[in-house]
PDB file of N, CA and C in Angstrom:
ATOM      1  N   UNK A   1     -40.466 -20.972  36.149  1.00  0.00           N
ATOM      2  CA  UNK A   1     -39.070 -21.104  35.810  1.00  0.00           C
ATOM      3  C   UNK A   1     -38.959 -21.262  34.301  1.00  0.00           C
ATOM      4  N   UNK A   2     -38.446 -20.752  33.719  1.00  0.00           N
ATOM      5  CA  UNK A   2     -37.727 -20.352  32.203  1.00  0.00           C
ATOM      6  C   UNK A   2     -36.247 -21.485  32.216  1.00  0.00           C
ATOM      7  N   UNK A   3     -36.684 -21.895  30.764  1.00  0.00           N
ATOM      8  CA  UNK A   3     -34.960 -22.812  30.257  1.00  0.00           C
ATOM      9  C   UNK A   3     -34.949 -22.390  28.875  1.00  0.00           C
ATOM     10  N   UNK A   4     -33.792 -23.181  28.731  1.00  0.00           N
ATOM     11  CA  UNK A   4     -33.804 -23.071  27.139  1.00  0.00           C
ATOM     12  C   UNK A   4     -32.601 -24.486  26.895  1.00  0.00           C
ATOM     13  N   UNK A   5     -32.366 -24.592  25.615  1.00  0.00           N
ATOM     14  CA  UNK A   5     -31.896 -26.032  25.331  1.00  0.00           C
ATOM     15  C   UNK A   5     -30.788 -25.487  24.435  1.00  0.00           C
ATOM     16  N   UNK A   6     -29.882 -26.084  24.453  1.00  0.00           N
ATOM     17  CA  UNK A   6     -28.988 -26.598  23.319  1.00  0.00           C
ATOM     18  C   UNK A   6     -28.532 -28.058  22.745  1.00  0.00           C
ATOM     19  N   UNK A   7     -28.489 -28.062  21.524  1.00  0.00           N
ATOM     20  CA  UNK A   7     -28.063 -29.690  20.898  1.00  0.00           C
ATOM     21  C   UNK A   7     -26.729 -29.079  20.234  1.00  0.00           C
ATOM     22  N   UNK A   8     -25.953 -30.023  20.490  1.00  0.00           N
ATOM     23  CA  UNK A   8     -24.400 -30.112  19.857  1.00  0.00           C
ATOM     24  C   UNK A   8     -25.320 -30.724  18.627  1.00  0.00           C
ATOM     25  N   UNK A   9     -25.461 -30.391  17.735  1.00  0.00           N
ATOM     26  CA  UNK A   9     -25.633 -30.916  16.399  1.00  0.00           C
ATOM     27  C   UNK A   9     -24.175 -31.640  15.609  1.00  0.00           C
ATOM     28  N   UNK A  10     -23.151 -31.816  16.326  1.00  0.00           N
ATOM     29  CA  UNK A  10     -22.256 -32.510  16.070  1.00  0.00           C
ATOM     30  C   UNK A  10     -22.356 -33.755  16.811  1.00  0.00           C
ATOM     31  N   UNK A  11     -23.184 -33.745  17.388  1.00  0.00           N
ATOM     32  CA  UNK A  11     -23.205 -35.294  17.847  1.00  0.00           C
ATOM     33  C   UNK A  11     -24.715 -36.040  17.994  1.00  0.00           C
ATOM     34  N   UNK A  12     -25.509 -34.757  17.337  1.00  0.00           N
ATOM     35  CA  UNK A  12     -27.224 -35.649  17.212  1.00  0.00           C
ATOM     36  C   UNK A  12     -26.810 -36.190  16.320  1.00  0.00           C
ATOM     37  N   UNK A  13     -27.530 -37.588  16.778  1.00  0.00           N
ATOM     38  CA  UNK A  13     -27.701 -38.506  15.402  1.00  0.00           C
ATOM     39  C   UNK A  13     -29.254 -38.721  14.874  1.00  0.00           C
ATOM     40  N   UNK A  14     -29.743 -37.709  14.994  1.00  0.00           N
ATOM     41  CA  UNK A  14     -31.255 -37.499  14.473  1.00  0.00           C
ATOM     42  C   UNK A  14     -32.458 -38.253  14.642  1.00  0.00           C
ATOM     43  N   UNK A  15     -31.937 -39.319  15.298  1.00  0.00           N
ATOM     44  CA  UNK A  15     -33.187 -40.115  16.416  1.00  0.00           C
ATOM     45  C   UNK A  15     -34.854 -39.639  16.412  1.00  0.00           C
ATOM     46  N   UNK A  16     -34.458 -38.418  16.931  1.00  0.00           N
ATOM     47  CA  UNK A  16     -35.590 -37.558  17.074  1.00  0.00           C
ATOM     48  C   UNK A  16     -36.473 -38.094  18.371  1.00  0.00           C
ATOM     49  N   UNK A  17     -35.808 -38.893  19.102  1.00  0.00           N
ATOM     50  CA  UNK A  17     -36.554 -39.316  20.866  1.00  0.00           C
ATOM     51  C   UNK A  17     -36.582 -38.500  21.516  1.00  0.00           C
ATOM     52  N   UNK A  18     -35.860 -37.448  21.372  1.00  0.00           N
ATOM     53  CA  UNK A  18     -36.729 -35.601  21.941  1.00  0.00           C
ATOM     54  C   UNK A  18     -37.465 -35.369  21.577  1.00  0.00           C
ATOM     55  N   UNK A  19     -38.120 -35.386  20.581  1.00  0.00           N
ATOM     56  CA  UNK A  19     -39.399 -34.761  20.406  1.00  0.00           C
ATOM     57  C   UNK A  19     -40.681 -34.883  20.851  1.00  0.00           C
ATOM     58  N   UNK A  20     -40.918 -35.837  21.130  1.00  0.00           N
ATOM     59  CA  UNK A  20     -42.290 -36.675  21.935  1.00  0.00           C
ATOM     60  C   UNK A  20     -42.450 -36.485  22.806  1.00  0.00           C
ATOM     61  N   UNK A  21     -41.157 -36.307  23.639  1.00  0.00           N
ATOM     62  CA  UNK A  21     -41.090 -36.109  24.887  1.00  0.00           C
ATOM     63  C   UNK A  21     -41.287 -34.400  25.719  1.00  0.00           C
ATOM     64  N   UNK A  22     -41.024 -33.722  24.819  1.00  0.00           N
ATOM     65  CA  UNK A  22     -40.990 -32.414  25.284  1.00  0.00           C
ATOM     66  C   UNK A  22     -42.493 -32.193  25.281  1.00  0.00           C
ATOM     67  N   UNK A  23     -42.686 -31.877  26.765  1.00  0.00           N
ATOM     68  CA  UNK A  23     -44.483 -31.258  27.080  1.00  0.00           C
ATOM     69  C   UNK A  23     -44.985 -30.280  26.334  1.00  0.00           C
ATOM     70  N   UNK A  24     -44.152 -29.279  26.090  1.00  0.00           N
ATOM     71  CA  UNK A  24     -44.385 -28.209  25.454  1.00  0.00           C
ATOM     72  C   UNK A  24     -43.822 -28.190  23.710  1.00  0.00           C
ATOM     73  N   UNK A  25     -43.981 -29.812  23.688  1.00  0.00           N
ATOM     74  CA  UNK A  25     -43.816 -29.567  21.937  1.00  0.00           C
ATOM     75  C   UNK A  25     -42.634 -28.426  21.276  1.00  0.00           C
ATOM     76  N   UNK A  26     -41.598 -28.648  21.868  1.00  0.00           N
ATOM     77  CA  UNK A  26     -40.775 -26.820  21.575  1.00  0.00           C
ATOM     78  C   UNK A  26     -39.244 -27.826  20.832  1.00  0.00           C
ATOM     79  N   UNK A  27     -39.515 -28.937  20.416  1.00  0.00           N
ATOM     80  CA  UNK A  27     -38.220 -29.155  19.942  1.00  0.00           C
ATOM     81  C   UNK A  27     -38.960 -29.782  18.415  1.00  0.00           C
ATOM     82  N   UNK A  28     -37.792 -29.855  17.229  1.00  0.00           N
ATOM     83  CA  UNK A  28     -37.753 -30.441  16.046  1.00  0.00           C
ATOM     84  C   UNK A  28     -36.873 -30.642  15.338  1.00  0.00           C
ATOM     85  N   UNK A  29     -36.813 -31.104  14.051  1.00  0.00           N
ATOM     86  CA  UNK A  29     -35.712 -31.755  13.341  1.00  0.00           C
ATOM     87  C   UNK A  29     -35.444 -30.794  12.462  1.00  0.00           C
ATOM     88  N   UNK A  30     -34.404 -30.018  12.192  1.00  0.00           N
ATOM     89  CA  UNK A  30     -33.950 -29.106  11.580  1.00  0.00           C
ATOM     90  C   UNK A  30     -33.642 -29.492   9.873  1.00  0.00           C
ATOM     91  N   UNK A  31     -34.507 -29.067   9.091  1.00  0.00           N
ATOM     92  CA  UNK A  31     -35.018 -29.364   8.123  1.00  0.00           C
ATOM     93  C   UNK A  31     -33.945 -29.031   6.727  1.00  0.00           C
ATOM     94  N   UNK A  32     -33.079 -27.588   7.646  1.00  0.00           N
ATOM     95  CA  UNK A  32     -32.504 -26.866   6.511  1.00  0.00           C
ATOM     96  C   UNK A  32     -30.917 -26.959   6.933  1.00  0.00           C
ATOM     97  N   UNK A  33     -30.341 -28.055   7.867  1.00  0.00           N
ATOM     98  CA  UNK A  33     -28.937 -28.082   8.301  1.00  0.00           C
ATOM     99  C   UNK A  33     -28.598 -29.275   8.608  1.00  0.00           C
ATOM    100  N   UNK A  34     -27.768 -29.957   8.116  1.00  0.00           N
ATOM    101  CA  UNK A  34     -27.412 -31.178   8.183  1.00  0.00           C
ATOM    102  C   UNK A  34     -25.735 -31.239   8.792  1.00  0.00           C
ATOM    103  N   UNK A  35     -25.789 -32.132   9.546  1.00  0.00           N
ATOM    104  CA  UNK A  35     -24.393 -32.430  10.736  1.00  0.00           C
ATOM    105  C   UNK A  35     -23.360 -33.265   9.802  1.00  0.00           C
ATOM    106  N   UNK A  36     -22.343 -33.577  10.494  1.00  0.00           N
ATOM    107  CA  UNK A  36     -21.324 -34.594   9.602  1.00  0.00           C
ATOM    108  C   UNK A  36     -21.805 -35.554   9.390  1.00  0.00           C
ATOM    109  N   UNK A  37     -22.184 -35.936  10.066  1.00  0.00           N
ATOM    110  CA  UNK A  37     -23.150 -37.731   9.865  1.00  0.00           C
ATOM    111  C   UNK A  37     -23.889 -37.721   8.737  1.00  0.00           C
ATOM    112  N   UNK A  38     -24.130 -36.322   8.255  1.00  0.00           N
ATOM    113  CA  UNK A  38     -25.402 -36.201   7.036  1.00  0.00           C
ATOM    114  C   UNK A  38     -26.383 -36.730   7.430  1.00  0.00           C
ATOM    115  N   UNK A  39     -27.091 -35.930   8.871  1.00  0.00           N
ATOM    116  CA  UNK A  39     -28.626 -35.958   9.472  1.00  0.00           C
ATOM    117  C   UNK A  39     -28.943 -34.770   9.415  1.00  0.00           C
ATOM    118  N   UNK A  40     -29.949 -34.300   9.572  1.00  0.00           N
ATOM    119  CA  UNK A  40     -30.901 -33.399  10.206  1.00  0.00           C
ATOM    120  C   UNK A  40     -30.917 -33.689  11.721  1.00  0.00           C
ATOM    121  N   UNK A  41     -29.580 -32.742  12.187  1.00  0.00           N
ATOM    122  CA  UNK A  41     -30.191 -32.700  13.719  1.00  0.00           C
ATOM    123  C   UNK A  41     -31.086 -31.834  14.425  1.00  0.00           C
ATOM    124  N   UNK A  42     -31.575 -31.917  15.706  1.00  0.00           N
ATOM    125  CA  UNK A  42     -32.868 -31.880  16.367  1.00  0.00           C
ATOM    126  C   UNK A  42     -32.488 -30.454  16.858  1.00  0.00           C
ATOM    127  N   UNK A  43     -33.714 -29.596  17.211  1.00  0.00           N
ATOM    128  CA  UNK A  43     -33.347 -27.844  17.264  1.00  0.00           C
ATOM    129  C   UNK A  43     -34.238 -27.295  18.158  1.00  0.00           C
ATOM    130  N   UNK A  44     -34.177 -26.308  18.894  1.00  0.00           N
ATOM    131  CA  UNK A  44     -35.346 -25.743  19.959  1.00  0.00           C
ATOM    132  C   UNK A  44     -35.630 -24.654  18.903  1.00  0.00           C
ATOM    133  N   UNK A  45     -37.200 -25.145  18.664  1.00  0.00           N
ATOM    134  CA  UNK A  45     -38.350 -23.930  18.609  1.00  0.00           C
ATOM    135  C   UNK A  45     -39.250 -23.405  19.367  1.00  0.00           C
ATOM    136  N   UNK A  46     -38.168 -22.085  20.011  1.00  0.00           N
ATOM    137  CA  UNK A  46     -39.552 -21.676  21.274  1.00  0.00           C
ATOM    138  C   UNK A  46     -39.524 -19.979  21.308  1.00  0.00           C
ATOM    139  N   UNK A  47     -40.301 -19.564  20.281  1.00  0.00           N
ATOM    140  CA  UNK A  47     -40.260 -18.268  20.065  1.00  0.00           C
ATOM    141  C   UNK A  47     -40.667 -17.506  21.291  1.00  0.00           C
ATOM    142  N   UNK A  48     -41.667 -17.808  21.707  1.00  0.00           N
ATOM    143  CA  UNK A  48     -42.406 -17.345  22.798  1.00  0.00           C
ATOM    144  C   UNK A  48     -41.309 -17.831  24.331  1.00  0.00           C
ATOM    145  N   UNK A  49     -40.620 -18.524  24.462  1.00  0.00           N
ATOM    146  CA  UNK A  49     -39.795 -18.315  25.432  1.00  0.00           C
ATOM    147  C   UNK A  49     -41.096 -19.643  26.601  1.00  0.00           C
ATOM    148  N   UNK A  50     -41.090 -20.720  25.759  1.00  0.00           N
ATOM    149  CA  UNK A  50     -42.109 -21.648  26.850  1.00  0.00           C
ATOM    150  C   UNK A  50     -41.259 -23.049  27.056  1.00  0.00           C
ATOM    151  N   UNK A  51     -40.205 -22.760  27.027  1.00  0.00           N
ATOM    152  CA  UNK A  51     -39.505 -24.354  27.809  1.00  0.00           C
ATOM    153  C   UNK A  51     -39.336 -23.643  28.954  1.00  0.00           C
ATOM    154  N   UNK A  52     -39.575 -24.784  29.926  1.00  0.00           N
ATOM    155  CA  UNK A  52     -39.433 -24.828  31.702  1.00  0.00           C
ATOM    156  C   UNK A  52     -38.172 -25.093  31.795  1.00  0.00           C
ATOM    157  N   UNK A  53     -37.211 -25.752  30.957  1.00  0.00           N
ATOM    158  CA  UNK A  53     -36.022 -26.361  31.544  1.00  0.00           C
ATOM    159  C   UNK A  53     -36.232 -27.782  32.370  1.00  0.00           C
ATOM    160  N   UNK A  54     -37.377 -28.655  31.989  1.00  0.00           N
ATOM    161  CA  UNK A  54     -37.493 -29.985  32.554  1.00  0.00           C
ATOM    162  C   UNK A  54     -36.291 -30.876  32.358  1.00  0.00           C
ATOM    163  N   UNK A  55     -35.724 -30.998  31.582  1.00  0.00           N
ATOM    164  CA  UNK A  55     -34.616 -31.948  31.177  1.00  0.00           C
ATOM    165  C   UNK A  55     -35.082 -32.997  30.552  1.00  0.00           C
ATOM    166  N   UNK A  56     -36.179 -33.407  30.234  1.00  0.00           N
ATOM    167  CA  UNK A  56     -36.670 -34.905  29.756  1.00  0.00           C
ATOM    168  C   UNK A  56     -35.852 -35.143  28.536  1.00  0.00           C
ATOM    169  N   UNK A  57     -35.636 -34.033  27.206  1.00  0.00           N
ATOM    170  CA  UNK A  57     -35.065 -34.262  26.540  1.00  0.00           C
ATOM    171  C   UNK A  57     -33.705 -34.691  26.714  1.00  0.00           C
ATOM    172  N   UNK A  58     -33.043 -33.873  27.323  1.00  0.00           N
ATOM    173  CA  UNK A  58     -31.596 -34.399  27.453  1.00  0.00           C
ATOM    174  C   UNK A  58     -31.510 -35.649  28.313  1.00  0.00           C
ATOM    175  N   UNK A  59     -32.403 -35.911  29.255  1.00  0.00           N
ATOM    176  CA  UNK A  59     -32.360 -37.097  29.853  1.00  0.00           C
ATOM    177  C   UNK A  59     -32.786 -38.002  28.871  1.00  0.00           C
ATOM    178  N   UNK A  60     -33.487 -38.277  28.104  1.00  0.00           N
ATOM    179  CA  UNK A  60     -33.562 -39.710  26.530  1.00  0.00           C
ATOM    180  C   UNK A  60     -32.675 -39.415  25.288  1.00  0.00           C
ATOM    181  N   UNK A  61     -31.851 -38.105  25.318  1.00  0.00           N
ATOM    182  CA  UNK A  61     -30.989 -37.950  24.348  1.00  0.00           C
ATOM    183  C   UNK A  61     -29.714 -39.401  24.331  1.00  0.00           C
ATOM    184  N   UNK A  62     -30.031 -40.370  23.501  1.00  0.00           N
ATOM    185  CA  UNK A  62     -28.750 -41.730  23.615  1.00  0.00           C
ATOM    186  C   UNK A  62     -26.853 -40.680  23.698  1.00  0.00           C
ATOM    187  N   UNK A  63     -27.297 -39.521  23.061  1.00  0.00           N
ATOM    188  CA  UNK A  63     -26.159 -39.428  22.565  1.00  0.00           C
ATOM    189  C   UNK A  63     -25.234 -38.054  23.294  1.00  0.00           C
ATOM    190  N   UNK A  64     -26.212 -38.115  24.445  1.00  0.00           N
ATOM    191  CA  UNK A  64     -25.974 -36.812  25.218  1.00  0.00           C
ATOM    192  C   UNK A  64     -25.472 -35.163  24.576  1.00  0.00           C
ATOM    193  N   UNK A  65     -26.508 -35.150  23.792  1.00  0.00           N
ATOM    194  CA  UNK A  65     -26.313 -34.169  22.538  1.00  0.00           C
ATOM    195  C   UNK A  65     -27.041 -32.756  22.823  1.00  0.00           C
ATOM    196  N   UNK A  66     -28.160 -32.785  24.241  1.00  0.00           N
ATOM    197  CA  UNK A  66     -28.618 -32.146  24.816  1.00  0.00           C
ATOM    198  C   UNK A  66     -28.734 -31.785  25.971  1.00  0.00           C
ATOM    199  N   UNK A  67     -28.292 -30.030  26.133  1.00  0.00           N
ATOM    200  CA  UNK A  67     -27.615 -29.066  27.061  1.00  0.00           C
ATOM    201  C   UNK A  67     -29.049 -28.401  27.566  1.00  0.00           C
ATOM    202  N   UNK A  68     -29.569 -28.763  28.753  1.00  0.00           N
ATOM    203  CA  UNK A  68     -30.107 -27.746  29.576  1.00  0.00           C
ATOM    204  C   UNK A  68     -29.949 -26.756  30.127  1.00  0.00           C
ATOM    205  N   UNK A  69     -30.354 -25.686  30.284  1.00  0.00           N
ATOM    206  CA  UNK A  69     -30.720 -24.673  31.124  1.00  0.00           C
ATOM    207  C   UNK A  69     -31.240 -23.669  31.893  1.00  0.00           C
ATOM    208  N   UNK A  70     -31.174 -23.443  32.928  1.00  0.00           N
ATOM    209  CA  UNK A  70     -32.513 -22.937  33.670  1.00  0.00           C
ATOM    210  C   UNK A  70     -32.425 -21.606  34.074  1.00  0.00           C
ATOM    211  N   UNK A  71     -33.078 -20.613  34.165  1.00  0.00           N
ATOM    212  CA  UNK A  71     -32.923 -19.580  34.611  1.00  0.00           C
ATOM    213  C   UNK A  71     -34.129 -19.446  36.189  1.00  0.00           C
ATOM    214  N   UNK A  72     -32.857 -19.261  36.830  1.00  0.00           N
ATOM    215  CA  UNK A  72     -33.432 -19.796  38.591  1.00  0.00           C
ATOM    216  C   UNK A  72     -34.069 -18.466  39.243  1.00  0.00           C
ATOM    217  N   UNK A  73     -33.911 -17.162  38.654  1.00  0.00           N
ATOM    218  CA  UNK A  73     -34.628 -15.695  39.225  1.00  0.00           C
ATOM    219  C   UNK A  73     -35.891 -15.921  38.909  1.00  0.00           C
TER     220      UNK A  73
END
């Protein structure tokens, strides 16, 4: 099963408690875009197409800033 993620970067507050958590290492702190808060919010890097769609991230996101999704075919 294939996912992919989205962060409202309008409402990360740059925590960064996604990152640790993702098995496949496929999330980070966006280095070159900063939100209203003036953070660096958190970004899916998965060129190769390797998030499962687990949810762990959005499940420890405090700020519910992260959108799962799964592709079920």
């Amino acid at each position: 099963m294939n996912g992919t993620v989205t962060v409202d970067a309008s409402l990360c507050k740059g925590c960064a408690l996604c990152i640790p958590v993702c098995p496949n290492g496929l999330l980070r702190i966006d280095q070159d875009h900063f939100n209203a808060r003036g953070v660096h919010p958190a970004e899916l890097h998965d060129p190769e197409g390797a998030c499962t769609g687990c949810e762990l991230c959005a499940t420890i996101c405090p700020e519910a800033a992260i959108t799962v999704y799964r592709d079920r075919s």
